[in-house]
Structure formats: structure tokens, C-alpha cells
C-alpha atoms as a PDB file:
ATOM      1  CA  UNK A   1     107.404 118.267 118.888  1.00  0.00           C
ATOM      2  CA  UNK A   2     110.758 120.073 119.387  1.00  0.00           C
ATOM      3  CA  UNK A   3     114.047 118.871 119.763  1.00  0.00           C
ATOM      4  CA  UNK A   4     116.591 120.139 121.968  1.00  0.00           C
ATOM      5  CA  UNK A   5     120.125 120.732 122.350  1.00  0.00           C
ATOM      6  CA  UNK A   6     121.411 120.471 125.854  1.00  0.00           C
ATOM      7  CA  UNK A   7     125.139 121.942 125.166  1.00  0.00           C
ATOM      8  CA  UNK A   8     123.127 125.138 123.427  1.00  0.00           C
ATOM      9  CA  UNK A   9     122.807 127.628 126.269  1.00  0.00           C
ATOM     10  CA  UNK A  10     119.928 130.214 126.250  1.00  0.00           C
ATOM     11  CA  UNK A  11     120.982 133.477 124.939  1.00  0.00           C
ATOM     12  CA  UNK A  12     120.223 136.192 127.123  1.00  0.00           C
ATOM     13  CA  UNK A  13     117.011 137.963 125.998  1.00  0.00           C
ATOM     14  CA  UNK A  14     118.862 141.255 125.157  1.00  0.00           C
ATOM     15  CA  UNK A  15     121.287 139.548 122.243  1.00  0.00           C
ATOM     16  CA  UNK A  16     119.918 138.780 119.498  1.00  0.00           C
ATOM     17  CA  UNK A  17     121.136 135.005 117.950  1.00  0.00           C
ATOM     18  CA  UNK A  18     120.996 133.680 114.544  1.00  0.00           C
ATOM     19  CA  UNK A  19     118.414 132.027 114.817  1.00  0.00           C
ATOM     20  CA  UNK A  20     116.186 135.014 115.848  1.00  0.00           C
ATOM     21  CA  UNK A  21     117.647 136.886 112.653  1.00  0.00           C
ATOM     22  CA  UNK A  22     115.749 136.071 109.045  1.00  0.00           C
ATOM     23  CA  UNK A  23     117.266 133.360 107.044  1.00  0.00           C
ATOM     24  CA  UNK A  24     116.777 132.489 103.550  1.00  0.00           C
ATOM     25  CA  UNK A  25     117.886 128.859 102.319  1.00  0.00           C
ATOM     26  CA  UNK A  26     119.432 128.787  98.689  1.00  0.00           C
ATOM     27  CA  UNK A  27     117.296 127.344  96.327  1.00  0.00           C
ATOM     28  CA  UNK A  28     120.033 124.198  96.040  1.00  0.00           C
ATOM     29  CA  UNK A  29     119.461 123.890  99.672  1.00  0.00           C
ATOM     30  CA  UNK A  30     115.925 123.968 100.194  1.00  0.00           C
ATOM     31  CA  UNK A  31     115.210 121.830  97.285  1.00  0.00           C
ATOM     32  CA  UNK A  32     111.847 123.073  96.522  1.00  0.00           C
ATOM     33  CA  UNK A  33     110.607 123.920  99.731  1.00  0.00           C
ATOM     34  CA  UNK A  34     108.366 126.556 101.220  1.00  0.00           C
ATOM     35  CA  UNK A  35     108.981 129.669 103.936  1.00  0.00           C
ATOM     36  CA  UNK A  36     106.450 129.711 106.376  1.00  0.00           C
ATOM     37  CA  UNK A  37     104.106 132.705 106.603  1.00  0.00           C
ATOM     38  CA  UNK A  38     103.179 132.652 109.959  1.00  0.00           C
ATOM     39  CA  UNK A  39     106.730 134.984 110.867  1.00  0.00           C
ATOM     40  CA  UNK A  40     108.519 131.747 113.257  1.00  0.00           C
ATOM     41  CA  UNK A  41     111.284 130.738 110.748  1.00  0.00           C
ATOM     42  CA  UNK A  42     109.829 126.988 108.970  1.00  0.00           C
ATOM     43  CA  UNK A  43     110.302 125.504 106.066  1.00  0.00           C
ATOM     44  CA  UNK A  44     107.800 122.744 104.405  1.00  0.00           C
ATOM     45  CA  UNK A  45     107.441 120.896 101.378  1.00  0.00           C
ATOM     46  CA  UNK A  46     104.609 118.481  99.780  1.00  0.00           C
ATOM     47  CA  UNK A  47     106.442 115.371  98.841  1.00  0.00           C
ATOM     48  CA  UNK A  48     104.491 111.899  97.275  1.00  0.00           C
ATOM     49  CA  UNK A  49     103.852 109.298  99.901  1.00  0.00           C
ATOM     50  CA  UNK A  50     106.770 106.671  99.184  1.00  0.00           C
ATOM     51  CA  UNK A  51     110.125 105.702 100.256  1.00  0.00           C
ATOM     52  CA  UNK A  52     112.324 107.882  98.014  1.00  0.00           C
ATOM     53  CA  UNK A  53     110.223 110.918  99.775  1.00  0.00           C
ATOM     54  CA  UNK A  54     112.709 110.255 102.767  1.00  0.00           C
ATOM     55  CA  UNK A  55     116.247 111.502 100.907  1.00  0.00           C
ATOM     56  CA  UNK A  56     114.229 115.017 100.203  1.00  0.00           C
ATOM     57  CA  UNK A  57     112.759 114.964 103.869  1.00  0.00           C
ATOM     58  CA  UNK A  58     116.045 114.888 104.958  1.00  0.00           C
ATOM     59  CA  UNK A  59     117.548 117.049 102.824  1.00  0.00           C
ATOM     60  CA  UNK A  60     115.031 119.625 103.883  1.00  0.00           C
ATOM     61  CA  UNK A  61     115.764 119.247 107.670  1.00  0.00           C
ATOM     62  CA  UNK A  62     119.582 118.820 107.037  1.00  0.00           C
ATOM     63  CA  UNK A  63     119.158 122.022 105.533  1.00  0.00           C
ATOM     64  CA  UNK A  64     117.330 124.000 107.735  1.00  0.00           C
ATOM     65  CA  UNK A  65     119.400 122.694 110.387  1.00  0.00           C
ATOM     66  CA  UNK A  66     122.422 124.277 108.735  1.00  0.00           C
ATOM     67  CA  UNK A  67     120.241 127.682 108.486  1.00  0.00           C
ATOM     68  CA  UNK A  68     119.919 127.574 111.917  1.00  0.00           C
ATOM     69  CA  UNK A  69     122.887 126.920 113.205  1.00  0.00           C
ATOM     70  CA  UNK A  70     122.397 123.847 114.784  1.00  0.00           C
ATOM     71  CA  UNK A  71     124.517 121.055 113.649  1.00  0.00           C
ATOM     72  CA  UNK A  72     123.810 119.373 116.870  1.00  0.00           C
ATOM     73  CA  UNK A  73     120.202 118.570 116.171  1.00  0.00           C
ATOM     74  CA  UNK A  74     120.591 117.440 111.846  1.00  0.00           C
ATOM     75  CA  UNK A  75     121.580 113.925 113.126  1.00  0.00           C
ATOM     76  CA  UNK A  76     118.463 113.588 115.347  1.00  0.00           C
ATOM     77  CA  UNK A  77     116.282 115.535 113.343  1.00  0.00           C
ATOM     78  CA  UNK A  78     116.690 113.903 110.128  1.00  0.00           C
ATOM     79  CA  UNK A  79     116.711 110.349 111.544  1.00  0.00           C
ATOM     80  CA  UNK A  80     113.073 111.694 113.175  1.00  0.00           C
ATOM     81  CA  UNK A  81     111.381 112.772 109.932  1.00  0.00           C
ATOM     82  CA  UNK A  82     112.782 109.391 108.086  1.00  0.00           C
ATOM     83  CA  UNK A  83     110.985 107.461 110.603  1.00  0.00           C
ATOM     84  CA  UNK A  84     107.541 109.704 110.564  1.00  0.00           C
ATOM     85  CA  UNK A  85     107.854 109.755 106.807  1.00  0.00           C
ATOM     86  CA  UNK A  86     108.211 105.675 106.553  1.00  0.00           C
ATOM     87  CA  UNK A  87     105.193 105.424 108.986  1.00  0.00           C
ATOM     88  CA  UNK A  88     103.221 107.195 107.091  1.00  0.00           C
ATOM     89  CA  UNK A  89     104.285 105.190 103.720  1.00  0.00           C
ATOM     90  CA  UNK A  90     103.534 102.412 105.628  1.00  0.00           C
ATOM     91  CA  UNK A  91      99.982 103.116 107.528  1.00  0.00           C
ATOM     92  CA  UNK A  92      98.795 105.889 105.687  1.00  0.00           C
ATOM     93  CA  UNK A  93      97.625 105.095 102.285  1.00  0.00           C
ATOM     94  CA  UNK A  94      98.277 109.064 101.648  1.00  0.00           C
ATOM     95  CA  UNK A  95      98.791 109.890  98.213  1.00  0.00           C
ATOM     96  CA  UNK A  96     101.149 113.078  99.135  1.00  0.00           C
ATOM     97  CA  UNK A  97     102.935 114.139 102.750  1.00  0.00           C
ATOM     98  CA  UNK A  98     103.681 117.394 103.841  1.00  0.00           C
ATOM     99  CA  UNK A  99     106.644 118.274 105.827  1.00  0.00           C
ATOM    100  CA  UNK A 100     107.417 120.917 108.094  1.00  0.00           C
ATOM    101  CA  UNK A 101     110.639 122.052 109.824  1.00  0.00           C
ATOM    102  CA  UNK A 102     110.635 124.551 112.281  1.00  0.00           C
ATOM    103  CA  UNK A 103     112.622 126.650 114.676  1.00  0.00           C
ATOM    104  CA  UNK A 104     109.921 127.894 117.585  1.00  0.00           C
ATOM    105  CA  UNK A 105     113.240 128.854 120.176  1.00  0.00           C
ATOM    106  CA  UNK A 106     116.730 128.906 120.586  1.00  0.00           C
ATOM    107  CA  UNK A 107     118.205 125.560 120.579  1.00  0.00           C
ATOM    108  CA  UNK A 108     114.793 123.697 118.925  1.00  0.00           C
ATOM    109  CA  UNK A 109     113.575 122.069 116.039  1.00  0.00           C
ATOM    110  CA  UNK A 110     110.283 121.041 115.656  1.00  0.00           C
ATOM    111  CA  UNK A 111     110.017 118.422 112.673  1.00  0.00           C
ATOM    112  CA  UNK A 112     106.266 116.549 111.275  1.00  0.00           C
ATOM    113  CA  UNK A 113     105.063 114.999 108.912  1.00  0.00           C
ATOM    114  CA  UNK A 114     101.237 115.169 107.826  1.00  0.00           C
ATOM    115  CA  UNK A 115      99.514 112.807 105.792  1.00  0.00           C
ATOM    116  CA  UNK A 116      95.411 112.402 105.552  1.00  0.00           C
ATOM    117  CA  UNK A 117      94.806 109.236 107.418  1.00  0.00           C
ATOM    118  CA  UNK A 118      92.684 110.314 110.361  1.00  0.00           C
ATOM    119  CA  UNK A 119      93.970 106.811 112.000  1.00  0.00           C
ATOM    120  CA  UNK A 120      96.765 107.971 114.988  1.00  0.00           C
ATOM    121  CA  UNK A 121      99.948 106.104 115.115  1.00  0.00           C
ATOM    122  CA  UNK A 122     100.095 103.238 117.226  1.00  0.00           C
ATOM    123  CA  UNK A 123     103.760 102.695 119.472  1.00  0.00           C
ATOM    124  CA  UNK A 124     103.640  98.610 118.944  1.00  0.00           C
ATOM    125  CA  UNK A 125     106.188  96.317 120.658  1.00  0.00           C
ATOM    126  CA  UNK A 126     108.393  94.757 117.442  1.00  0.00           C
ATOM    127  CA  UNK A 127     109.383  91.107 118.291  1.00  0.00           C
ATOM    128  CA  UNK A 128     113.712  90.841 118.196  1.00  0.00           C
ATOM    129  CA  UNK A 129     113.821  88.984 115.267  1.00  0.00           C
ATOM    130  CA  UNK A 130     111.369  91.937 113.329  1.00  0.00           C
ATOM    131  CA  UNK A 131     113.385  94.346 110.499  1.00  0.00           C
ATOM    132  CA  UNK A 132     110.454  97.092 111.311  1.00  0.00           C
ATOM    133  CA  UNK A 133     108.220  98.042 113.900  1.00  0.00           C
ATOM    134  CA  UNK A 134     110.644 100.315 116.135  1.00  0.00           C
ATOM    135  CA  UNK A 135     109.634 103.839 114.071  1.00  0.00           C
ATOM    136  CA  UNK A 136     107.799 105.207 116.836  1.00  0.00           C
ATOM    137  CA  UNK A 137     110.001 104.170 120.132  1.00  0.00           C
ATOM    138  CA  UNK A 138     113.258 105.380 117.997  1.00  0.00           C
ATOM    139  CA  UNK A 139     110.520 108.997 117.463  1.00  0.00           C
ATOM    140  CA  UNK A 140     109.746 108.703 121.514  1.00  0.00           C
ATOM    141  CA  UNK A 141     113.378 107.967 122.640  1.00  0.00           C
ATOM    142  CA  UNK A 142     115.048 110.786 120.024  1.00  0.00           C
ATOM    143  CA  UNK A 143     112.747 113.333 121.159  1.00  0.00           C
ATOM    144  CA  UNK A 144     111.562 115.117 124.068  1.00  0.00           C
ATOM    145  CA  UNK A 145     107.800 114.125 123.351  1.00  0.00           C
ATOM    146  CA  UNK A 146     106.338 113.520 120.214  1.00  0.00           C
ATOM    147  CA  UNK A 147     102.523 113.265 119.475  1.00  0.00           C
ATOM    148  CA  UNK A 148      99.741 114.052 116.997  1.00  0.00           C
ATOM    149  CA  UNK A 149      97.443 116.661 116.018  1.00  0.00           C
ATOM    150  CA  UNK A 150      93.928 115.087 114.189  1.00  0.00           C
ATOM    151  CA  UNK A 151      92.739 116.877 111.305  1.00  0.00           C
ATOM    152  CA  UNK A 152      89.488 117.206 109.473  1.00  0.00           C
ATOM    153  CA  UNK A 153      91.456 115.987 106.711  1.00  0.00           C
ATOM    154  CA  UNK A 154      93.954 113.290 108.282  1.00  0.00           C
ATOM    155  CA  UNK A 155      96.592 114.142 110.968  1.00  0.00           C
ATOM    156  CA  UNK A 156     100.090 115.547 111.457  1.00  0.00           C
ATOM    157  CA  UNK A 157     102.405 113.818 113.716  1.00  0.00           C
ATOM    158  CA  UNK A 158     105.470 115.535 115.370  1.00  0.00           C
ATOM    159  CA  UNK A 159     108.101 114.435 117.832  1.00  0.00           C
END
């Protein structure tokens, strides 16, 4: 689900902004990943399932964040796909992730991860003493809503 900046005012419809214009990411930049073909600027990548997966998710949203012009959001954003990429390390048993980063308006990103685990995340209360189990309420509180589509094939979950 998209991200928003509040100090990024809409553009009136007649001007054109950056981030309506195309955009191509240098190759050192996008680190391997893809355009999207569907004509809304995106970028995604297929990364293995594990830990390290996170620097390159990052890197990708960092990234496209710079595209886009919106240093407001990289913080946010990248924080968002660490914690959707460590849940599904942790509750997936997927052997590869995809990630997609997306700009659907002015002012958004829309960051998920899919893995093929048909099971939905699960918001659990961690007890104070835990060192995990806040992934999802740091997705929910850094977000404007987050959710999840269910695949055939597993799921993809967005904030």
C-alpha cells in the first residue's frame, strides 16, 4: 500500500511533475532490477529468501526513491520493505521474493514484497522483553494501510 508525503502538495493537473515524466535508473542504481510494463513507473527485482536480501531491497527502494524525487519517503520506505522482507524470511519458507516499488501518484510509493506462502501475515503482540515480533505494527504505524493480496501461488503483502 502507498506511502505518502504530507509536505508534497498536489501538482495541479495541468503541470506536468517528475514523477509523471519517464525515468530510467542507472544500472549502478537499480542493481539488477526490472521496469515495469504495465506504463505506472515500478521497479522489481527477484531476490533469494534470506537476510542479506534486505541491503538489495533497500537499495532498490532507496533508489527509486531518488528517481522519483522523493527523499521524504526513502527513510520510511526502505525501513517498510526490510520489515516485509524479514517476515517473509521468517514465516515464509519461500525459496525466492519478489519486490516491487512503485509510484501510482504524486507524492506515493507503493512498496511489497511477494513470497509463495499462501499463509497471511499475522499482526502478533511481542512481549517487552522480545528482540522480534514488532515487523508488522512498525508496517501498520509507517504506513497509511498495509495489507495482502492471496495468490494461487502464495501472496504479496504491501503497506
Amino acid at each position: 500500500m502507498p506511502l505518502h508525503h504530507p509536505a508534497d502538495p498536489a501538482r495541479p493537473s495541468n503541470q506536468q511533475s517528475s514523477a509523471h515524466r519517464p525515468f530510467i535508473l542507472s544500472a549502478r542504481e537499480a542493481h539488477g532490477a526490472l521496469p515495469s510494463p504495465t506504463g505506472r513507473p515500478a521497479y522489481s527485482q527477484t531476490l533469494p529468501c534470506e537476510p542479506a536480501s534486505a541491503h538489495r531491497a533497500r537499495l532498490l527502494v532507496s533508489a527509486a526513491c531518488t528517481a522519483w524525487e522523493l527523499p521524504g519517503l526513502t527513510d520510511s520506505a526502505t525501513l517498510l520493505v526490510s520489515e516485509l522482507l524479514a517476515n517473509s524470511v521468517e514465516h515464509s519458507a519461500s525459496r525466492l521474493v519478489r519486490v516491487v516499488v512503485s509510484h501510482p501518484e504524486h507524492g506515493r510509493v507503493r512498496v511489497a514484497v511477494a513470497d509463495n506462502s499462501p499463509a497471511p501475515p499475522t499482526p502478533r503482540t511481542a512481549p517487552d522483553d522480545a528482540e522480534d515480533g514488532r515487523g508488522l505494527a512498525v508496517v501498520q504505524a509507517l504506513s497509511d494501510r498495509w495489507g495482502t493480496d492471496l495468490r494461487r501461488w502464495g501472496k504479496n503483502r504491501e503497506p
